[in-house]
C-alpha atoms as a PDB file:
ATOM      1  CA  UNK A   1     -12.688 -13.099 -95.785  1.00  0.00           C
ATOM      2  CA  UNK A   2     -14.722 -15.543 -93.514  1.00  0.00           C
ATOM      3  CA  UNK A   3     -14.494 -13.816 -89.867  1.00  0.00           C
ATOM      4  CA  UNK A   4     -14.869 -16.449 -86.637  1.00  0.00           C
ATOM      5  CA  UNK A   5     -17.754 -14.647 -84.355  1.00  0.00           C
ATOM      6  CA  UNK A   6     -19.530 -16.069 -81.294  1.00  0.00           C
ATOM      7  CA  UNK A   7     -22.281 -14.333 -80.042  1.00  0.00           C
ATOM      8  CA  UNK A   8     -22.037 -13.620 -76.787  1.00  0.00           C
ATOM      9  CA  UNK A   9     -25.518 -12.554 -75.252  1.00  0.00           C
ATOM     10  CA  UNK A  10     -25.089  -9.842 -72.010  1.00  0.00           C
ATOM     11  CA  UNK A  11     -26.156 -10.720 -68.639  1.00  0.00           C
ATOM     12  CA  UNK A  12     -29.163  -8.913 -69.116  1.00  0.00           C
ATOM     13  CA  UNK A  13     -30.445 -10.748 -72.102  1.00  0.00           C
ATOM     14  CA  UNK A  14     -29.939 -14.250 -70.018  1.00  0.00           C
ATOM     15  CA  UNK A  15     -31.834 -12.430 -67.033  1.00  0.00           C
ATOM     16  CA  UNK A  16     -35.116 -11.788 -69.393  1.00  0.00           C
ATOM     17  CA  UNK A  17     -35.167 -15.280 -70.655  1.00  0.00           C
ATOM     18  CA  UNK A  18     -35.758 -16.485 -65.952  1.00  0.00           C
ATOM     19  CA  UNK A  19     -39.639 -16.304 -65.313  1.00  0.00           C
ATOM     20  CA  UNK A  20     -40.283 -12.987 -62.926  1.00  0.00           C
ATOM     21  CA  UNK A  21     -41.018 -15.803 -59.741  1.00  0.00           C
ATOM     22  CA  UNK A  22     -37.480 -17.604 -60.681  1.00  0.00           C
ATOM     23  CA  UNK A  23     -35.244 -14.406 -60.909  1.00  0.00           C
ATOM     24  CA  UNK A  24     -33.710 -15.115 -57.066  1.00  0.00           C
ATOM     25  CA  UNK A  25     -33.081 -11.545 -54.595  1.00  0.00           C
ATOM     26  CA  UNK A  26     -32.480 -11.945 -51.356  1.00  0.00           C
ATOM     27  CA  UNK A  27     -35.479 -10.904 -49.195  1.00  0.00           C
ATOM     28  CA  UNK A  28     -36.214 -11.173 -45.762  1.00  0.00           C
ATOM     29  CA  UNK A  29     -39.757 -12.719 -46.652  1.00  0.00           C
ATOM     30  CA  UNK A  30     -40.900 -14.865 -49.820  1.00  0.00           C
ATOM     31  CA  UNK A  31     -43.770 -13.846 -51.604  1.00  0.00           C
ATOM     32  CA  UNK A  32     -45.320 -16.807 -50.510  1.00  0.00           C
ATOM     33  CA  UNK A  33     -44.354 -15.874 -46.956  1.00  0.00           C
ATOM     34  CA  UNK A  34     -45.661 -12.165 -47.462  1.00  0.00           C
ATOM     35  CA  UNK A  35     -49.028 -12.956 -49.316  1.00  0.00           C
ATOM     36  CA  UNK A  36     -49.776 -14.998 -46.165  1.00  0.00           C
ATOM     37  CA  UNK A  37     -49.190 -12.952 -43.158  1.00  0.00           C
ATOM     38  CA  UNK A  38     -51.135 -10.400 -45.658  1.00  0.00           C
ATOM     39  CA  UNK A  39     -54.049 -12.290 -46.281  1.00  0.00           C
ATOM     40  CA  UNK A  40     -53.951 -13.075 -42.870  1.00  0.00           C
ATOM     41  CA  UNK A  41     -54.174  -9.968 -41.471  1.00  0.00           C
ATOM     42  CA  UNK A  42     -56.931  -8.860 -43.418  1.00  0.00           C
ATOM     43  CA  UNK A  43     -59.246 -12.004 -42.699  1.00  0.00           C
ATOM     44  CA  UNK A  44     -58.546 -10.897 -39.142  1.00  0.00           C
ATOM     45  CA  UNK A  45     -58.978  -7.223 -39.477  1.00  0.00           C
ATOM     46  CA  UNK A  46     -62.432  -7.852 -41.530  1.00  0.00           C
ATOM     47  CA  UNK A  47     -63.998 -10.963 -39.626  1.00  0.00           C
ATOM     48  CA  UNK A  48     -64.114  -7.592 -36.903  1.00  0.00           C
ATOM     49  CA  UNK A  49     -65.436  -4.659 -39.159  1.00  0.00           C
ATOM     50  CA  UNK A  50     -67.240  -7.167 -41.155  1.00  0.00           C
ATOM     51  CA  UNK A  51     -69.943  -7.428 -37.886  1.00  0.00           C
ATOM     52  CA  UNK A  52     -70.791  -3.832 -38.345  1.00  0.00           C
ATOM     53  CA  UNK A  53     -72.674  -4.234 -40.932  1.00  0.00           C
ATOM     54  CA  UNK A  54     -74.983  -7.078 -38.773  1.00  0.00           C
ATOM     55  CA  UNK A  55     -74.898  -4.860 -35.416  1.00  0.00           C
ATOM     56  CA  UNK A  56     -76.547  -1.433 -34.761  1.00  0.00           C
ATOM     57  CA  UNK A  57     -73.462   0.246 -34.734  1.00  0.00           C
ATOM     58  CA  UNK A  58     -73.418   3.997 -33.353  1.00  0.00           C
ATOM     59  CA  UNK A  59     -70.081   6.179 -33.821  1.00  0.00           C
ATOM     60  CA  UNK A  60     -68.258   5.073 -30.472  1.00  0.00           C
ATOM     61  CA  UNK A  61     -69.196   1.502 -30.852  1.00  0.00           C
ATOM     62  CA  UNK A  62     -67.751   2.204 -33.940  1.00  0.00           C
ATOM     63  CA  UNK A  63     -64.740   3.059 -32.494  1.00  0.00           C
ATOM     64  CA  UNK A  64     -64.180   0.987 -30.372  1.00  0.00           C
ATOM     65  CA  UNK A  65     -64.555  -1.979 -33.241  1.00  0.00           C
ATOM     66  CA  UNK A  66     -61.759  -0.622 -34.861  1.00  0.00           C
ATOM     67  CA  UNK A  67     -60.087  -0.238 -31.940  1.00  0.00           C
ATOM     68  CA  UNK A  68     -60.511  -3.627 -31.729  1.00  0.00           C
ATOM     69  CA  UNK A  69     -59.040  -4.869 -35.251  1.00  0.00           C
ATOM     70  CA  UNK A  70     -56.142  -3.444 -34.850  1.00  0.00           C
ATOM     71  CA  UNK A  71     -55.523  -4.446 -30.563  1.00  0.00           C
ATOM     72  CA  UNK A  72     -56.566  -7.945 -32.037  1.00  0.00           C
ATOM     73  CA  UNK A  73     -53.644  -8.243 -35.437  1.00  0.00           C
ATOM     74  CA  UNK A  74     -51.204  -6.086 -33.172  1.00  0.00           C
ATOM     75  CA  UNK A  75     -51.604  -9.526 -30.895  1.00  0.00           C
ATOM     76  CA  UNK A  76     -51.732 -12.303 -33.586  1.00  0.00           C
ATOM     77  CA  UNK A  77     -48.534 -10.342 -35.259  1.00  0.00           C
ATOM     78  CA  UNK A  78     -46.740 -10.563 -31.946  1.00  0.00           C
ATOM     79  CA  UNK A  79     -47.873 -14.148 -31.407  1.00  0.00           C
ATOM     80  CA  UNK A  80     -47.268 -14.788 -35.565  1.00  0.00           C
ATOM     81  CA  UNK A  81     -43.457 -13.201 -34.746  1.00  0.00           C
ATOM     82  CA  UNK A  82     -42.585 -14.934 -31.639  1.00  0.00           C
ATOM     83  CA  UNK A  83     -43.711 -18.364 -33.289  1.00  0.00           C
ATOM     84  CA  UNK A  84     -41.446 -17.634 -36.498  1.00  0.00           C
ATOM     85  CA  UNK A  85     -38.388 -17.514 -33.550  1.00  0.00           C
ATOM     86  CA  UNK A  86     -39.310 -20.456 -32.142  1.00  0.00           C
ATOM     87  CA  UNK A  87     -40.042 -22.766 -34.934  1.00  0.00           C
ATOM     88  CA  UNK A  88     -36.738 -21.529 -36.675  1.00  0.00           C
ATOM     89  CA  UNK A  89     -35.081 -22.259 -33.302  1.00  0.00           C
ATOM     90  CA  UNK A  90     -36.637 -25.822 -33.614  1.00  0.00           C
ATOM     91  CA  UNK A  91     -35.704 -26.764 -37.053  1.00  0.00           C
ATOM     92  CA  UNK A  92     -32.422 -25.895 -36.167  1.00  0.00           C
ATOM     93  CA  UNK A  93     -32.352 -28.020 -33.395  1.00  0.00           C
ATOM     94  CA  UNK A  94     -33.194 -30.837 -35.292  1.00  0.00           C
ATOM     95  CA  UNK A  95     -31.124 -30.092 -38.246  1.00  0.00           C
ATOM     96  CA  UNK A  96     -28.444 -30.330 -35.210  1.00  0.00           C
ATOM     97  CA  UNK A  97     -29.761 -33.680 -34.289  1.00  0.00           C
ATOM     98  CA  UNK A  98     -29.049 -34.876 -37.662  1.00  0.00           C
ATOM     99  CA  UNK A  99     -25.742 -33.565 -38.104  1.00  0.00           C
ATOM    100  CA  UNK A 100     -24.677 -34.975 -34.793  1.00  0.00           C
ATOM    101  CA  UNK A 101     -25.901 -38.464 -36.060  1.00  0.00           C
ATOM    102  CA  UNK A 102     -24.268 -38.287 -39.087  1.00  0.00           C
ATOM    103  CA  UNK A 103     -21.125 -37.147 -37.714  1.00  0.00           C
ATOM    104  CA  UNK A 104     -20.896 -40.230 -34.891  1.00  0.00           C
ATOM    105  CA  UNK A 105     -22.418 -43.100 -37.000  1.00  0.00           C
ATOM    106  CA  UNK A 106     -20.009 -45.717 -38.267  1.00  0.00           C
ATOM    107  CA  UNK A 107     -22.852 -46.467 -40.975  1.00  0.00           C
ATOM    108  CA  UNK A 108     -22.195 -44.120 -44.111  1.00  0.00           C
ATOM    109  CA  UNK A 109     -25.173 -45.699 -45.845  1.00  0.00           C
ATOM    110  CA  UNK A 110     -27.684 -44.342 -42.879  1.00  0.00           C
ATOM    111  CA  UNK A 111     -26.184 -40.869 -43.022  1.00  0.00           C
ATOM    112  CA  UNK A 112     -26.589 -40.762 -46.586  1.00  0.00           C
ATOM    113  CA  UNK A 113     -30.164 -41.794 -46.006  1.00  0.00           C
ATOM    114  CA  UNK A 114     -30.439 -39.095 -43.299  1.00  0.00           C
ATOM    115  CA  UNK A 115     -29.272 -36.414 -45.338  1.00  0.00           C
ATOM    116  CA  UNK A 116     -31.788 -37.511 -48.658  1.00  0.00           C
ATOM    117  CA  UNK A 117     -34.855 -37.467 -46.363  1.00  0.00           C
ATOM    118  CA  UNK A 118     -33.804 -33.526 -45.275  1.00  0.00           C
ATOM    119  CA  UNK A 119     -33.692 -32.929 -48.831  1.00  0.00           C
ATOM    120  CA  UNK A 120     -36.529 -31.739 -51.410  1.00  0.00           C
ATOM    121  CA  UNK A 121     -38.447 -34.846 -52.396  1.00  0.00           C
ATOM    122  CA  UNK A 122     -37.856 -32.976 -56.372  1.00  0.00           C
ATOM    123  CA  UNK A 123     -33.901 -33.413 -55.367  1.00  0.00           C
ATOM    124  CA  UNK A 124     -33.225 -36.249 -53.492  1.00  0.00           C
ATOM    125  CA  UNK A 125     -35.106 -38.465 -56.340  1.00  0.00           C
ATOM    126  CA  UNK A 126     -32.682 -36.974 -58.547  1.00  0.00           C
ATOM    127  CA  UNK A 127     -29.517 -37.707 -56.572  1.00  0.00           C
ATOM    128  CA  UNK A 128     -26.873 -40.491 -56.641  1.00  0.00           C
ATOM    129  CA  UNK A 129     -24.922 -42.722 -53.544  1.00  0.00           C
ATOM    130  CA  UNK A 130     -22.182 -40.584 -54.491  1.00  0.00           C
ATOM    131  CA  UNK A 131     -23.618 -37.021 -54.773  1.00  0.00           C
ATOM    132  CA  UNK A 132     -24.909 -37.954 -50.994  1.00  0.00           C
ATOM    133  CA  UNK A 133     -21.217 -39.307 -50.308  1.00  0.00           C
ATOM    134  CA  UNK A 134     -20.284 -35.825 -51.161  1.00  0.00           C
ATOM    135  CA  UNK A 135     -22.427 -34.083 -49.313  1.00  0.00           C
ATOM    136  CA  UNK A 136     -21.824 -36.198 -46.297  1.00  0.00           C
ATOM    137  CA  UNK A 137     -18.469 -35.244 -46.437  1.00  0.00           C
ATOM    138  CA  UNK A 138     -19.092 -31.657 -46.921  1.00  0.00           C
ATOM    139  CA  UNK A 139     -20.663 -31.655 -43.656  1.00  0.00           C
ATOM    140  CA  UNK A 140     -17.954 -33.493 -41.761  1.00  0.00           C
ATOM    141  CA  UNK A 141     -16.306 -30.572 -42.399  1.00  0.00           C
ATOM    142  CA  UNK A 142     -18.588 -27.924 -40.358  1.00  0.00           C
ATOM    143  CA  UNK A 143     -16.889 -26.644 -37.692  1.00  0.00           C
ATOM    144  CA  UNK A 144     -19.019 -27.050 -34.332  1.00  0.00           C
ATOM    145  CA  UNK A 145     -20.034 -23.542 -33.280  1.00  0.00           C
ATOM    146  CA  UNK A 146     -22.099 -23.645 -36.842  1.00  0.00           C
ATOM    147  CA  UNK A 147     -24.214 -26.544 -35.211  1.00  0.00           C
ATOM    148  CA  UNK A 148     -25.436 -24.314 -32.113  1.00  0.00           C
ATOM    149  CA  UNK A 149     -28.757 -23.331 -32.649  1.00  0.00           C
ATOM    150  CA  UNK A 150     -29.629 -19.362 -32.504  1.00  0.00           C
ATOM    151  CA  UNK A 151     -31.507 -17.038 -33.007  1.00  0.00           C
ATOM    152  CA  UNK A 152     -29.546 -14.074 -35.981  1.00  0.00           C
ATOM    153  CA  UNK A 153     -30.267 -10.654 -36.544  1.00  0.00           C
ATOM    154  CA  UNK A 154     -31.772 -11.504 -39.737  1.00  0.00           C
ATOM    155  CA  UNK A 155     -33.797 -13.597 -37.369  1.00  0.00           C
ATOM    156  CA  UNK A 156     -35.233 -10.793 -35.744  1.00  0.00           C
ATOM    157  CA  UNK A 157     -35.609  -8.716 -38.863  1.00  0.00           C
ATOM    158  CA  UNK A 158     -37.986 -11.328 -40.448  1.00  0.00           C
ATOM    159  CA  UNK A 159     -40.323 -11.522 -37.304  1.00  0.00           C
ATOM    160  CA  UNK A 160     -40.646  -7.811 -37.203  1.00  0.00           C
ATOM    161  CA  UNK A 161     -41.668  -8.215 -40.853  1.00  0.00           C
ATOM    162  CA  UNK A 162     -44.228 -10.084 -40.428  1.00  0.00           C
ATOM    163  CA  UNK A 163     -45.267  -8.514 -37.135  1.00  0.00           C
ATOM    164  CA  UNK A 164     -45.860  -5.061 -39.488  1.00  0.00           C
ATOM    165  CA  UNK A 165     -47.438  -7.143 -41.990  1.00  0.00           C
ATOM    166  CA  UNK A 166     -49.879  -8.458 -40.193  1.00  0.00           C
ATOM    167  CA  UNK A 167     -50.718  -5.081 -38.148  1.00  0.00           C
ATOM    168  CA  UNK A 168     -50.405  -2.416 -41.543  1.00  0.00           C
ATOM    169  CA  UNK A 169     -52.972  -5.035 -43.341  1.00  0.00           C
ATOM    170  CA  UNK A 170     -55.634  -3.334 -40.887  1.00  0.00           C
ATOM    171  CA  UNK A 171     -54.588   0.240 -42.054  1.00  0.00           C
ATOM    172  CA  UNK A 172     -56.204  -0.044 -45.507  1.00  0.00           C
ATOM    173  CA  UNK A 173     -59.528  -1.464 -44.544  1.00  0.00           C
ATOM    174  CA  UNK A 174     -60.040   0.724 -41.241  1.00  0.00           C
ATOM    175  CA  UNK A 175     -59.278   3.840 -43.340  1.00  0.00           C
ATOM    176  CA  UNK A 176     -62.962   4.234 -44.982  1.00  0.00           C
ATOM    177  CA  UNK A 177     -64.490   4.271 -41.364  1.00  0.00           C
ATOM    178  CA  UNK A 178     -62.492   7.422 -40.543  1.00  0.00           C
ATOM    179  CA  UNK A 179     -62.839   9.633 -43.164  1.00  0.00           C
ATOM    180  CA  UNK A 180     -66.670   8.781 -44.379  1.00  0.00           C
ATOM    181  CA  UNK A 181     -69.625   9.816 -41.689  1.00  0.00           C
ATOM    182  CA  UNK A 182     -72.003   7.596 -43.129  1.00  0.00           C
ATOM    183  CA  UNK A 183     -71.135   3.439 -41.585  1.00  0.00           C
ATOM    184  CA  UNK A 184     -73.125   1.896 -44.808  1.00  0.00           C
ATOM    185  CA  UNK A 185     -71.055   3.540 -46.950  1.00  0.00           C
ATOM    186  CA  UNK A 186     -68.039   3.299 -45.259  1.00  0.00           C
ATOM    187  CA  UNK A 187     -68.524  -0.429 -44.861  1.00  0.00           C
ATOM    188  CA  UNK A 188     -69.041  -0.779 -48.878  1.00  0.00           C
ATOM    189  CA  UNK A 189     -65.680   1.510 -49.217  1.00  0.00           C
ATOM    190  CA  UNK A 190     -63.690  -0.247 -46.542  1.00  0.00           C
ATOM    191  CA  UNK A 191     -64.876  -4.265 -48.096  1.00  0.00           C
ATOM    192  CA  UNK A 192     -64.116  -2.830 -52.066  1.00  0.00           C
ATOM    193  CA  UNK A 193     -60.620  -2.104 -50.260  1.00  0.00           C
ATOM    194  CA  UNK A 194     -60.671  -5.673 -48.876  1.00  0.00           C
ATOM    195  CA  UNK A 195     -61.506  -7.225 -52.230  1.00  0.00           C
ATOM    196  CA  UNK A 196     -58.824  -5.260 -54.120  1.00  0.00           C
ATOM    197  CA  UNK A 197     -56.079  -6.146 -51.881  1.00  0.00           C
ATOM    198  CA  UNK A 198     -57.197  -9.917 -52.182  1.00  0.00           C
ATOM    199  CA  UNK A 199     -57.133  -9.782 -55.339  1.00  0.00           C
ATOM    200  CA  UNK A 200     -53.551  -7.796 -55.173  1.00  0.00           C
ATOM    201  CA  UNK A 201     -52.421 -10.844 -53.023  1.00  0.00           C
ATOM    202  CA  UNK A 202     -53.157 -14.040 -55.820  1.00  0.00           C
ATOM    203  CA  UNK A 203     -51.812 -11.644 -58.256  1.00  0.00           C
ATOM    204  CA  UNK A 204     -48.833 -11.780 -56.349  1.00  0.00           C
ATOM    205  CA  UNK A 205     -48.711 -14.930 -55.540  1.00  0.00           C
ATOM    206  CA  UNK A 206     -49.158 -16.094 -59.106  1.00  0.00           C
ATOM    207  CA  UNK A 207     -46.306 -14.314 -60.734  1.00  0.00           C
ATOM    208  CA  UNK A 208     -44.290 -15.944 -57.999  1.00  0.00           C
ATOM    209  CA  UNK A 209     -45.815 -19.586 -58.573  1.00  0.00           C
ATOM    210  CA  UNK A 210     -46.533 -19.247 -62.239  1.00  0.00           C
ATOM    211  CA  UNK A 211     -49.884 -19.637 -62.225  1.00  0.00           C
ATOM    212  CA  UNK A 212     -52.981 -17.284 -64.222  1.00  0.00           C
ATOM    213  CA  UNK A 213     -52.813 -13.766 -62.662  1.00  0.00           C
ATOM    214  CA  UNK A 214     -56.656 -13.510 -62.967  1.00  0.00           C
ATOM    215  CA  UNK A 215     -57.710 -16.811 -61.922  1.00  0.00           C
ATOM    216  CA  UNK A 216     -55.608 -16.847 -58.968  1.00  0.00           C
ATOM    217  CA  UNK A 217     -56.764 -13.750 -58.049  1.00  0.00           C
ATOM    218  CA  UNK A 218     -60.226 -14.336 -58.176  1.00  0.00           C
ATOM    219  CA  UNK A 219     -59.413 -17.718 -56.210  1.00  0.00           C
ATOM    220  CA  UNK A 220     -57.755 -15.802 -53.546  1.00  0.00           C
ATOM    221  CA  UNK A 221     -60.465 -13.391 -53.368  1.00  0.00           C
ATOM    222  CA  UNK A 222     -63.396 -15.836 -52.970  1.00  0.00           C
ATOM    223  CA  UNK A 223     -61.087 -17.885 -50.808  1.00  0.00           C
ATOM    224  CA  UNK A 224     -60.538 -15.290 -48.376  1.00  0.00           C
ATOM    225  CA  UNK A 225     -64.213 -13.939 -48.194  1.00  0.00           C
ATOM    226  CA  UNK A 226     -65.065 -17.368 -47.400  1.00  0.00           C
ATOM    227  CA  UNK A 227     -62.485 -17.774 -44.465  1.00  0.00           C
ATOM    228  CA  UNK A 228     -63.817 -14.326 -43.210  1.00  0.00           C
ATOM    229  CA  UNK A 229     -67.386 -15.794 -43.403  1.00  0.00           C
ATOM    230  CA  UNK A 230     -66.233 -18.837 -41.443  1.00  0.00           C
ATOM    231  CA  UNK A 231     -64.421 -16.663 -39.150  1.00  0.00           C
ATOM    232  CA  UNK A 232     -67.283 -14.598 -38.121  1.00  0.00           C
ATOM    233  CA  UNK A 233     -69.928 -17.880 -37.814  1.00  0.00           C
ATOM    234  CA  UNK A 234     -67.498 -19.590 -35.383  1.00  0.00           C
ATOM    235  CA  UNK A 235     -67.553 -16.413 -33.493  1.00  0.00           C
ATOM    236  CA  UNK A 236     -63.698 -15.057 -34.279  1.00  0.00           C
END
């Protein structure tokens, strides 16, 4: 006797057919975001310990350079925090501009136009007068207080975040200068360290943006030793 069966795969299976960099969690930071304020720190942290290696460095001038790499990415991660709040505050206040516009114009077709220009360039080539119509509508329907710009708790979450991420990227690299006597090799011990994490970073990176693990590692890792080398020749 014939039996009617559909297969019916589980959640799971679906799940494992979504590219690692597609699979969507809610995180305070994006990779993208993360790998940044990473490699950022670092190039800060190393265009610093990176000079002991040209100076004649005793044991409390070597202090007080590490002293220094960390004062100088506790400052940029304030500075890299505080300008997260304020640029979010500004997009928002633009976002508001738009919505006010599109809620007083008499002219649909400029609103529409409005709302397609706010929109992925990938999306809005893809979308139709009346998937815009639809949205525009959607949006009539906002109640005001959602317009206000402000600044959330998740807000403040995400600048910490990258506040720590910028300062704890000094932690790995300074670590070889405290525990090894001898500066040459701790400056060997404390750049392998650099390297690795580098590379760690377009790893990342690449499993989020589909690209070659290795090759975007490597990438990432010549990339950044250049920036550091440019950092230290202009003097940062």
């Amino acid at each position: 006797m014939a039996t009617n069966f559909t297969y019916r795969p589980s959640p799971r299976a679906y799940e494992e057919e979504i590219p690692p960099g597609l699979v969507r969690k809610k995180r305070l930071l994006d990779p993208i975001d993360r790998v940044s304020e990473i490699l950022f720190g670092l190039i800060m942290a190393l265009s610093i310990t990176c000079t002991i290696s040209v100076t004649n460095t005793n044991e409390a001038r070597l202090k007080d350079l590490l002293f220094a790499a960390f004062g100088c990415n506790v400052a940029w991660g304030l500075v890299d925090a505080v300008a997260y709040i304020l640029t979010k505050l500004a997009v928002e206040g633009h976002n508001k501009s738009i919505l006010h516009f599109i809620f007083k114009t008499k002219q649909p077709e400029k609103a529409r136009s409005f709302i397609a220009d706010s929109l992925p360039t990938s999306i809005a080539s893809v979308m139709k007068a009346e998937d815009l119509e639809k949205l525009r509508a959607s949006l009539l329907e906002l109640p005001p207080q959602d317009l206000k710009p402000r600044v959330t708790w998740d807000d403040i979450k995400i600048s910490l975040a990258i506040f720590l991420l910028v300062v704890v990227s000094t932690i790995p690299i300074s670590i070889p200068f405290l525990f090894i006597d001898n500066v040459g090799i701790a400056i060997r011990v404390s750049n392998l360290v650099a390297v690795i994490l580098m590379f760690t970073c377009g790893w990342l990176l690449a499993g989020y943006s589909g690209y070659n693990r290795i090759k975007t590692g490597l990438f990432m890792t010549l990339l950044g030793a250049a920036l550091v080398s440019i950092t230290i020749a202009l003097g940062g």
